[in-house]
Protein backbone atom coordinates (compact mmCIF):
# COMPACT_ATOMS: atom_id res chain seq x y z
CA UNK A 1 36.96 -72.20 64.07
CA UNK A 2 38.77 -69.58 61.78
CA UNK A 3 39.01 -69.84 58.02
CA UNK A 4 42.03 -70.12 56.21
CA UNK A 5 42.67 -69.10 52.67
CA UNK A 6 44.36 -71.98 50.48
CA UNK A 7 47.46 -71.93 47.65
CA UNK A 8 44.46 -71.79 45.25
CA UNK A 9 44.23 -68.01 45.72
CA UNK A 10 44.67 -66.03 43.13
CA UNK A 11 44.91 -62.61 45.00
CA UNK A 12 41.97 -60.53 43.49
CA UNK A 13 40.91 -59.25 46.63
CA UNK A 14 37.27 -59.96 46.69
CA UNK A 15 37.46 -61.41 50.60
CA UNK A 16 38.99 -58.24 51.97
CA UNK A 17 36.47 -56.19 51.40
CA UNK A 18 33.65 -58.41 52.29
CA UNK A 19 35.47 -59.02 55.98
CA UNK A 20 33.54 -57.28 58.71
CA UNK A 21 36.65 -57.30 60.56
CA UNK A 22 39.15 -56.44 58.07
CA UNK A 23 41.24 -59.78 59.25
CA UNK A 24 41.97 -60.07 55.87
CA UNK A 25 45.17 -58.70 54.35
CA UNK A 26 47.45 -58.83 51.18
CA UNK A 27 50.49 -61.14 51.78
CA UNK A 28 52.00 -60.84 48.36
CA UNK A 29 51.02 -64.26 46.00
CA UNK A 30 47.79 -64.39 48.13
CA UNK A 31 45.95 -63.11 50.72
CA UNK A 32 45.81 -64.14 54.62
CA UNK A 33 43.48 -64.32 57.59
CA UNK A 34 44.45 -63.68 60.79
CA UNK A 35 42.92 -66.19 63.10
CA UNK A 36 42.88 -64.04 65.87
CA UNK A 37 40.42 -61.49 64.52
CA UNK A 38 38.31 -64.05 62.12
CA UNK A 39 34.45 -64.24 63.71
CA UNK A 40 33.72 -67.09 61.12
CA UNK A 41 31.05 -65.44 59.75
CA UNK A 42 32.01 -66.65 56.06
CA UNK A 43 31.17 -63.43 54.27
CA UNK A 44 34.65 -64.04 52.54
CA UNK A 45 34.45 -67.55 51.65
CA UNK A 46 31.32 -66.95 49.77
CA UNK A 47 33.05 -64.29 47.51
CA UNK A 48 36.38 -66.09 46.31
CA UNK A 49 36.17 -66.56 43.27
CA UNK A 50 37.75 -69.75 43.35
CA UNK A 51 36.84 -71.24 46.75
CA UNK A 52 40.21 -70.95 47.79
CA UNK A 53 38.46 -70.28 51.92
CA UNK A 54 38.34 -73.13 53.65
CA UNK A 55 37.33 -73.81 57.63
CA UNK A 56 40.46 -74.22 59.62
């Protein structure tokens, strides 16, 4: 199961650079995962900031 990033982000871009996969990109207010590409390894949920990563 993919994670998901919430409305709580706040677009600092910690998760993107901790993705192993770079599934992670900037969609403007706040980033996105692509589901596709997400191994649910959680490296980017454990560096938000605000725990705005949730499992899908």
């Amino acid at each position: 199961m993919a994670y998901k990033i919430t409305d709580e982000c706040i677009a600092c871009g910690a998760c993107a650079s901790q993705c192993p996969v770079e599934a992670i990109t900037d969609a403007g207010e706040k980033f996105e995962i692509n589901a596709d590409t997400c191994l649910d390894c959680g490296a980017c949920a454990d560096q938000c900031p605000v725990e705005a990563i949730v499992e899908e």
